[in-house]
C-alpha atoms as a PDB file:
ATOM      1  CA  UNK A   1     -18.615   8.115   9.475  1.00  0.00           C
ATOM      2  CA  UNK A   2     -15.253  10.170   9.449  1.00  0.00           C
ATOM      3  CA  UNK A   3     -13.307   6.877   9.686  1.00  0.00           C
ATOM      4  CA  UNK A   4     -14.908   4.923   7.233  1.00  0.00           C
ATOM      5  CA  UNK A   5     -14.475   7.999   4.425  1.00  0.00           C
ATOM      6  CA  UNK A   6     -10.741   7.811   5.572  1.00  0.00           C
ATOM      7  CA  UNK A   7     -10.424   4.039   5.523  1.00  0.00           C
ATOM      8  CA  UNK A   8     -12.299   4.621   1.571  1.00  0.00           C
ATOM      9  CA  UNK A   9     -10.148   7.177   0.861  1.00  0.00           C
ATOM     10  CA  UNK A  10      -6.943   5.729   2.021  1.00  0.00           C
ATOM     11  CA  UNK A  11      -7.850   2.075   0.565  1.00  0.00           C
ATOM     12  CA  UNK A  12      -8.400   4.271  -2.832  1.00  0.00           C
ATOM     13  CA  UNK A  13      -5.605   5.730  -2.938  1.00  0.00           C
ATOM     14  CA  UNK A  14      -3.074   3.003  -1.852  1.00  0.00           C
ATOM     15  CA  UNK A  15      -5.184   0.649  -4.433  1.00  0.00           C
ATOM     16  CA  UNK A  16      -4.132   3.189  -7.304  1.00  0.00           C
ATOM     17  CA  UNK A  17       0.064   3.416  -6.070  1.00  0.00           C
ATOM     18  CA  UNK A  18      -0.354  -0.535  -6.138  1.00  0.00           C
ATOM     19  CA  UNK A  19      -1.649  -1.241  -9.231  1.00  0.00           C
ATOM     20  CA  UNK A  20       0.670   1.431 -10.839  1.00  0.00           C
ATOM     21  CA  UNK A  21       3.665  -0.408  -9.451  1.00  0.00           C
ATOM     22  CA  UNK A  22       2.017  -3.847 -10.646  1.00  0.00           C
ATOM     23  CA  UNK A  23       1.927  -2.889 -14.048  1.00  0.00           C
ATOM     24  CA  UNK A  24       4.872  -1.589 -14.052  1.00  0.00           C
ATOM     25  CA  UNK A  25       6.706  -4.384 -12.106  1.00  0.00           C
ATOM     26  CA  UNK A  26       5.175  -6.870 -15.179  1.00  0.00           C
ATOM     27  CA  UNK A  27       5.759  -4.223 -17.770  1.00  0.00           C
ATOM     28  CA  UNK A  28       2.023  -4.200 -19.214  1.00  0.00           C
ATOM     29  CA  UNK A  29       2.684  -0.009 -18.300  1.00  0.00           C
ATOM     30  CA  UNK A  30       5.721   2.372 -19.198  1.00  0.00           C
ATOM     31  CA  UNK A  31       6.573   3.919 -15.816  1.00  0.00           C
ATOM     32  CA  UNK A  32       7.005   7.499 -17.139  1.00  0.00           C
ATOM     33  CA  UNK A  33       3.165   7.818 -18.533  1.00  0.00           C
ATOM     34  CA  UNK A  34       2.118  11.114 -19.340  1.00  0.00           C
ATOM     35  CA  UNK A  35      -0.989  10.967 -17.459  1.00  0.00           C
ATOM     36  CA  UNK A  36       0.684  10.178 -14.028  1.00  0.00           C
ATOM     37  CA  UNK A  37       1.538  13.319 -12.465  1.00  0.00           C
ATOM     38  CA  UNK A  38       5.222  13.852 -12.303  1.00  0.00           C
ATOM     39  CA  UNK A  39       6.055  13.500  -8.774  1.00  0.00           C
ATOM     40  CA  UNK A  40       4.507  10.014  -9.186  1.00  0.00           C
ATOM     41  CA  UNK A  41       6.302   8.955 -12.156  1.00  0.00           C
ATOM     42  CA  UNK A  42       9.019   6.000 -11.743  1.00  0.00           C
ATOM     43  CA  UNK A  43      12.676   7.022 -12.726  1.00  0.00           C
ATOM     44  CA  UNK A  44      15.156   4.865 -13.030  1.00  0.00           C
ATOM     45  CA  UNK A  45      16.580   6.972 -10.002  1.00  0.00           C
ATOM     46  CA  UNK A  46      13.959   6.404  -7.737  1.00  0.00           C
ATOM     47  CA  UNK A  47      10.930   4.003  -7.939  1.00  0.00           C
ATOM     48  CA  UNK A  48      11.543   2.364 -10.723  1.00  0.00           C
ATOM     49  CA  UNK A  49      15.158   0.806  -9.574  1.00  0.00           C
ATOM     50  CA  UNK A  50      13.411  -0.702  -6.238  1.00  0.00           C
ATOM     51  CA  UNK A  51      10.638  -3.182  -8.153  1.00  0.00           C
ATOM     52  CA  UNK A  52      13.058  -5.876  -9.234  1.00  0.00           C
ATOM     53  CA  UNK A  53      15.221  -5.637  -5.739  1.00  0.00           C
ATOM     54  CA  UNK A  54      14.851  -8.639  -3.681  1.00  0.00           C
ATOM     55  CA  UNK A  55      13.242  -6.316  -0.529  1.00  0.00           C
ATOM     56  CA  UNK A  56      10.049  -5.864  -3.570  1.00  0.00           C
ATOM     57  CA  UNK A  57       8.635  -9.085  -3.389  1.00  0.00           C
ATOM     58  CA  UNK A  58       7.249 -10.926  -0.247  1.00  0.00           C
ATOM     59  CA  UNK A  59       7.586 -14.596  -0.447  1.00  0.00           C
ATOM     60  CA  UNK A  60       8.445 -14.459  -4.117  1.00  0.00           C
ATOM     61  CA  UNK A  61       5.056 -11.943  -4.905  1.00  0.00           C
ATOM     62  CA  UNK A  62       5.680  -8.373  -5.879  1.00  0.00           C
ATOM     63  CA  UNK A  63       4.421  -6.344  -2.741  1.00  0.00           C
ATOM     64  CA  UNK A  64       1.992  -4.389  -5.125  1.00  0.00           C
ATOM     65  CA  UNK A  65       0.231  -7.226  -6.164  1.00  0.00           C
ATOM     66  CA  UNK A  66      -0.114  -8.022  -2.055  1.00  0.00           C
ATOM     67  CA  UNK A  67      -0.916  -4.408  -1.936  1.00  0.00           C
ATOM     68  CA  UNK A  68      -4.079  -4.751  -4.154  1.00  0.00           C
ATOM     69  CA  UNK A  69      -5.189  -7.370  -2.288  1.00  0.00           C
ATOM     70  CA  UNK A  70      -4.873  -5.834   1.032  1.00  0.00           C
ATOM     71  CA  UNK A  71      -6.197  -2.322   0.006  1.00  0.00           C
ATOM     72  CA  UNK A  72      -9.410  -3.927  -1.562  1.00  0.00           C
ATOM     73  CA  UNK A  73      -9.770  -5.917   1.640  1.00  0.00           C
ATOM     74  CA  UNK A  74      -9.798  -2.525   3.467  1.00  0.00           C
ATOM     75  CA  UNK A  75     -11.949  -0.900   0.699  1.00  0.00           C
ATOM     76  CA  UNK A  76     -14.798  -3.869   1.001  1.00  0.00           C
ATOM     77  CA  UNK A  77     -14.961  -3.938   4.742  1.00  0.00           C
ATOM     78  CA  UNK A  78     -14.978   0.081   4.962  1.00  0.00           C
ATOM     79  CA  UNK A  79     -17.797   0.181   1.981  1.00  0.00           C
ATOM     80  CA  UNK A  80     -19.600  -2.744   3.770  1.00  0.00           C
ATOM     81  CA  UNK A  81     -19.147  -5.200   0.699  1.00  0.00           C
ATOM     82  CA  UNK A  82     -17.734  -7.565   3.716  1.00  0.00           C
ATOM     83  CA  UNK A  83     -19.614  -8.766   6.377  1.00  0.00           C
ATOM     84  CA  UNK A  84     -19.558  -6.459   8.998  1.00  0.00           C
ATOM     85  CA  UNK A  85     -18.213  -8.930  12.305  1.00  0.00           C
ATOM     86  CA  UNK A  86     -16.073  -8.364  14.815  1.00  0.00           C
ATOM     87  CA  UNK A  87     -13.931 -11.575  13.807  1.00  0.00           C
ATOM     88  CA  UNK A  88     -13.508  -9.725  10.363  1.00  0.00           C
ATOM     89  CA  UNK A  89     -12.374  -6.458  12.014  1.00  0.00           C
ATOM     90  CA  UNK A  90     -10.184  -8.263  14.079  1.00  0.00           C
ATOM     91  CA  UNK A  91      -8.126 -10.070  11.011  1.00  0.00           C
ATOM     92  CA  UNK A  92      -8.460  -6.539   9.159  1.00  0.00           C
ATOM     93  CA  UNK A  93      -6.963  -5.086  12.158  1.00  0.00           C
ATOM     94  CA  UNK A  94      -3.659  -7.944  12.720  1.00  0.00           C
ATOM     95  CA  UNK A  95      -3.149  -7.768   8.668  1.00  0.00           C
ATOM     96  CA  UNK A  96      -3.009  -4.217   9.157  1.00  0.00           C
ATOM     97  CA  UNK A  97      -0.671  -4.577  11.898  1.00  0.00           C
ATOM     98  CA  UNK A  98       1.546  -7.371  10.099  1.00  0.00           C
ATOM     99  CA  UNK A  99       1.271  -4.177   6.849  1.00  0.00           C
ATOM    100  CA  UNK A 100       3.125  -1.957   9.491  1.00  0.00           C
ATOM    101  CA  UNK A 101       5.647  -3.991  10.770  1.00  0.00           C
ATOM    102  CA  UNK A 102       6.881  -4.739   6.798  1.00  0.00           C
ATOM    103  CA  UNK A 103       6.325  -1.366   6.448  1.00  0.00           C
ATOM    104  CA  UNK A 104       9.077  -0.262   8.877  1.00  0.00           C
ATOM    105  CA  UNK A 105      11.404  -3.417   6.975  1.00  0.00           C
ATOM    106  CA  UNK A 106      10.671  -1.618   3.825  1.00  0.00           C
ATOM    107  CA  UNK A 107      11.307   2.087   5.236  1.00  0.00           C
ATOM    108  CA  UNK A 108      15.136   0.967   6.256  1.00  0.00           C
ATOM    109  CA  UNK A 109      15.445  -0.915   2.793  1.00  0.00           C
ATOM    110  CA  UNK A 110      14.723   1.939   0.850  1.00  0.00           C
ATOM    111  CA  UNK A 111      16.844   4.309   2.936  1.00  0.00           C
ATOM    112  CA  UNK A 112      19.850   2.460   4.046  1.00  0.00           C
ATOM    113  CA  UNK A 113      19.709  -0.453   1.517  1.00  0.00           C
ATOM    114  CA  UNK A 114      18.505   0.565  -1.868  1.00  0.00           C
ATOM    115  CA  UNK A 115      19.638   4.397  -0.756  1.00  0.00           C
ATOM    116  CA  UNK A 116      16.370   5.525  -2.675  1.00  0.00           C
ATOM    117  CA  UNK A 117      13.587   7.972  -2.030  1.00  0.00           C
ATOM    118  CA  UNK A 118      10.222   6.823  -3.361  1.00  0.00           C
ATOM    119  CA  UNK A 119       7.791   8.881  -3.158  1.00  0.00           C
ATOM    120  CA  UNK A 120       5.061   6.546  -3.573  1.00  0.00           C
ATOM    121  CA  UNK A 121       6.666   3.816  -1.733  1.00  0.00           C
ATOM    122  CA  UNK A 122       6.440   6.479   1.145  1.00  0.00           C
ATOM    123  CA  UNK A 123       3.211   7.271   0.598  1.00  0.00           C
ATOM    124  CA  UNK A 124       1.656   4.175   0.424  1.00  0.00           C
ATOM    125  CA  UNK A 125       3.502   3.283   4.187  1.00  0.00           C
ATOM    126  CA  UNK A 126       1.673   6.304   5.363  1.00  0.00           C
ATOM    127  CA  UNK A 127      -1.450   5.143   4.193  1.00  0.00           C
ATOM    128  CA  UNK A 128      -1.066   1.659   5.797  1.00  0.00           C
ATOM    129  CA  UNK A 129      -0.097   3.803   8.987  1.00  0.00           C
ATOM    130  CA  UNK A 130      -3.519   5.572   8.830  1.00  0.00           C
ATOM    131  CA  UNK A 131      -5.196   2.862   7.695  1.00  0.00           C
ATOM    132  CA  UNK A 132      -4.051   1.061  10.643  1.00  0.00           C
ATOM    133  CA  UNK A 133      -4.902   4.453  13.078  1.00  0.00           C
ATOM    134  CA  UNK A 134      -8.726   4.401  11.347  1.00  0.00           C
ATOM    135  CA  UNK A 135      -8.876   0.480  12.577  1.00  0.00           C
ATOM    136  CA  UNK A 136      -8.274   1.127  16.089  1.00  0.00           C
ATOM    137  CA  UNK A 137     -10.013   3.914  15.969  1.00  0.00           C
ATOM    138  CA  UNK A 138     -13.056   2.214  14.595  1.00  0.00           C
ATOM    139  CA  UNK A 139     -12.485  -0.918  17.373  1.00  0.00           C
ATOM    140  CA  UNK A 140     -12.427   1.502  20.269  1.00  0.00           C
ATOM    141  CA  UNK A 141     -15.231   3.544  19.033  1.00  0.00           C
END
């Protein structure tokens, strides 16, 4: 029960950072809202100067958009809206793997390429790092 609340959770939460960076990355959404809490908020020396960079889109998609995607993935499986199999826990489980190895791409892009700290950007790696840890804890257990 503990891992599917953190795989709900996590999903949630990395659904919300992605969809924030979505709208922003097609400008239907200011990044400085009022109603995002400030240590979210996109500046144009931080978040907000990484979602037109090359290392923000994956095979010409912004990675929010694949973000969503992935995050609702983990969100139906966890809820049960997906068929509970072991062949779908499986794929969940390499996507999530595929999530980290980008992730760690992404990590050195922000740091050493882009020389930016994102909050959120970080954030949302950790997520896909526990998200990943709830997997294999829910295929061992």
């Amino acid at each position: 029960m503990a891992v599917r609340i953190g795989l709900i959770l996590c999903s949630l939460t990395g659904l919300l950072i992605s969809l924030y960076f979505t709208l922003v990355t097609y400008r239907l959404m200011k990044p400085d809202q009022r109603f995002i809490p400030p240590v979210c908020r996109l500046t144009e020396n931080t978040c907000l100067s990484i979602v037109d960079s090359p290392q923000a889109r994956l095979f010409g998609v912004p990675n929010s958009l694949l973000g969503i995607a992935y995050y609702l993935g983990v969100f139906s499986a966890a809820t049960g809206i997906l068929t509970h199999s072991t062949a779908h826990n499986d794929v969940l489980l390499a996507v999530s793997t595929g999530t980290l190895l980008i992730a760690a791409y992404l990590v050195y892009a922000l740091l050493a390429v882009l020389k930016v700290r994102c909050v959120l950007c970080f954030t949302g790696h950790i997520l896909n790092l526990l998200i990943f840890l709830f997997l294999i804890a829910n295929s061992s257990g």
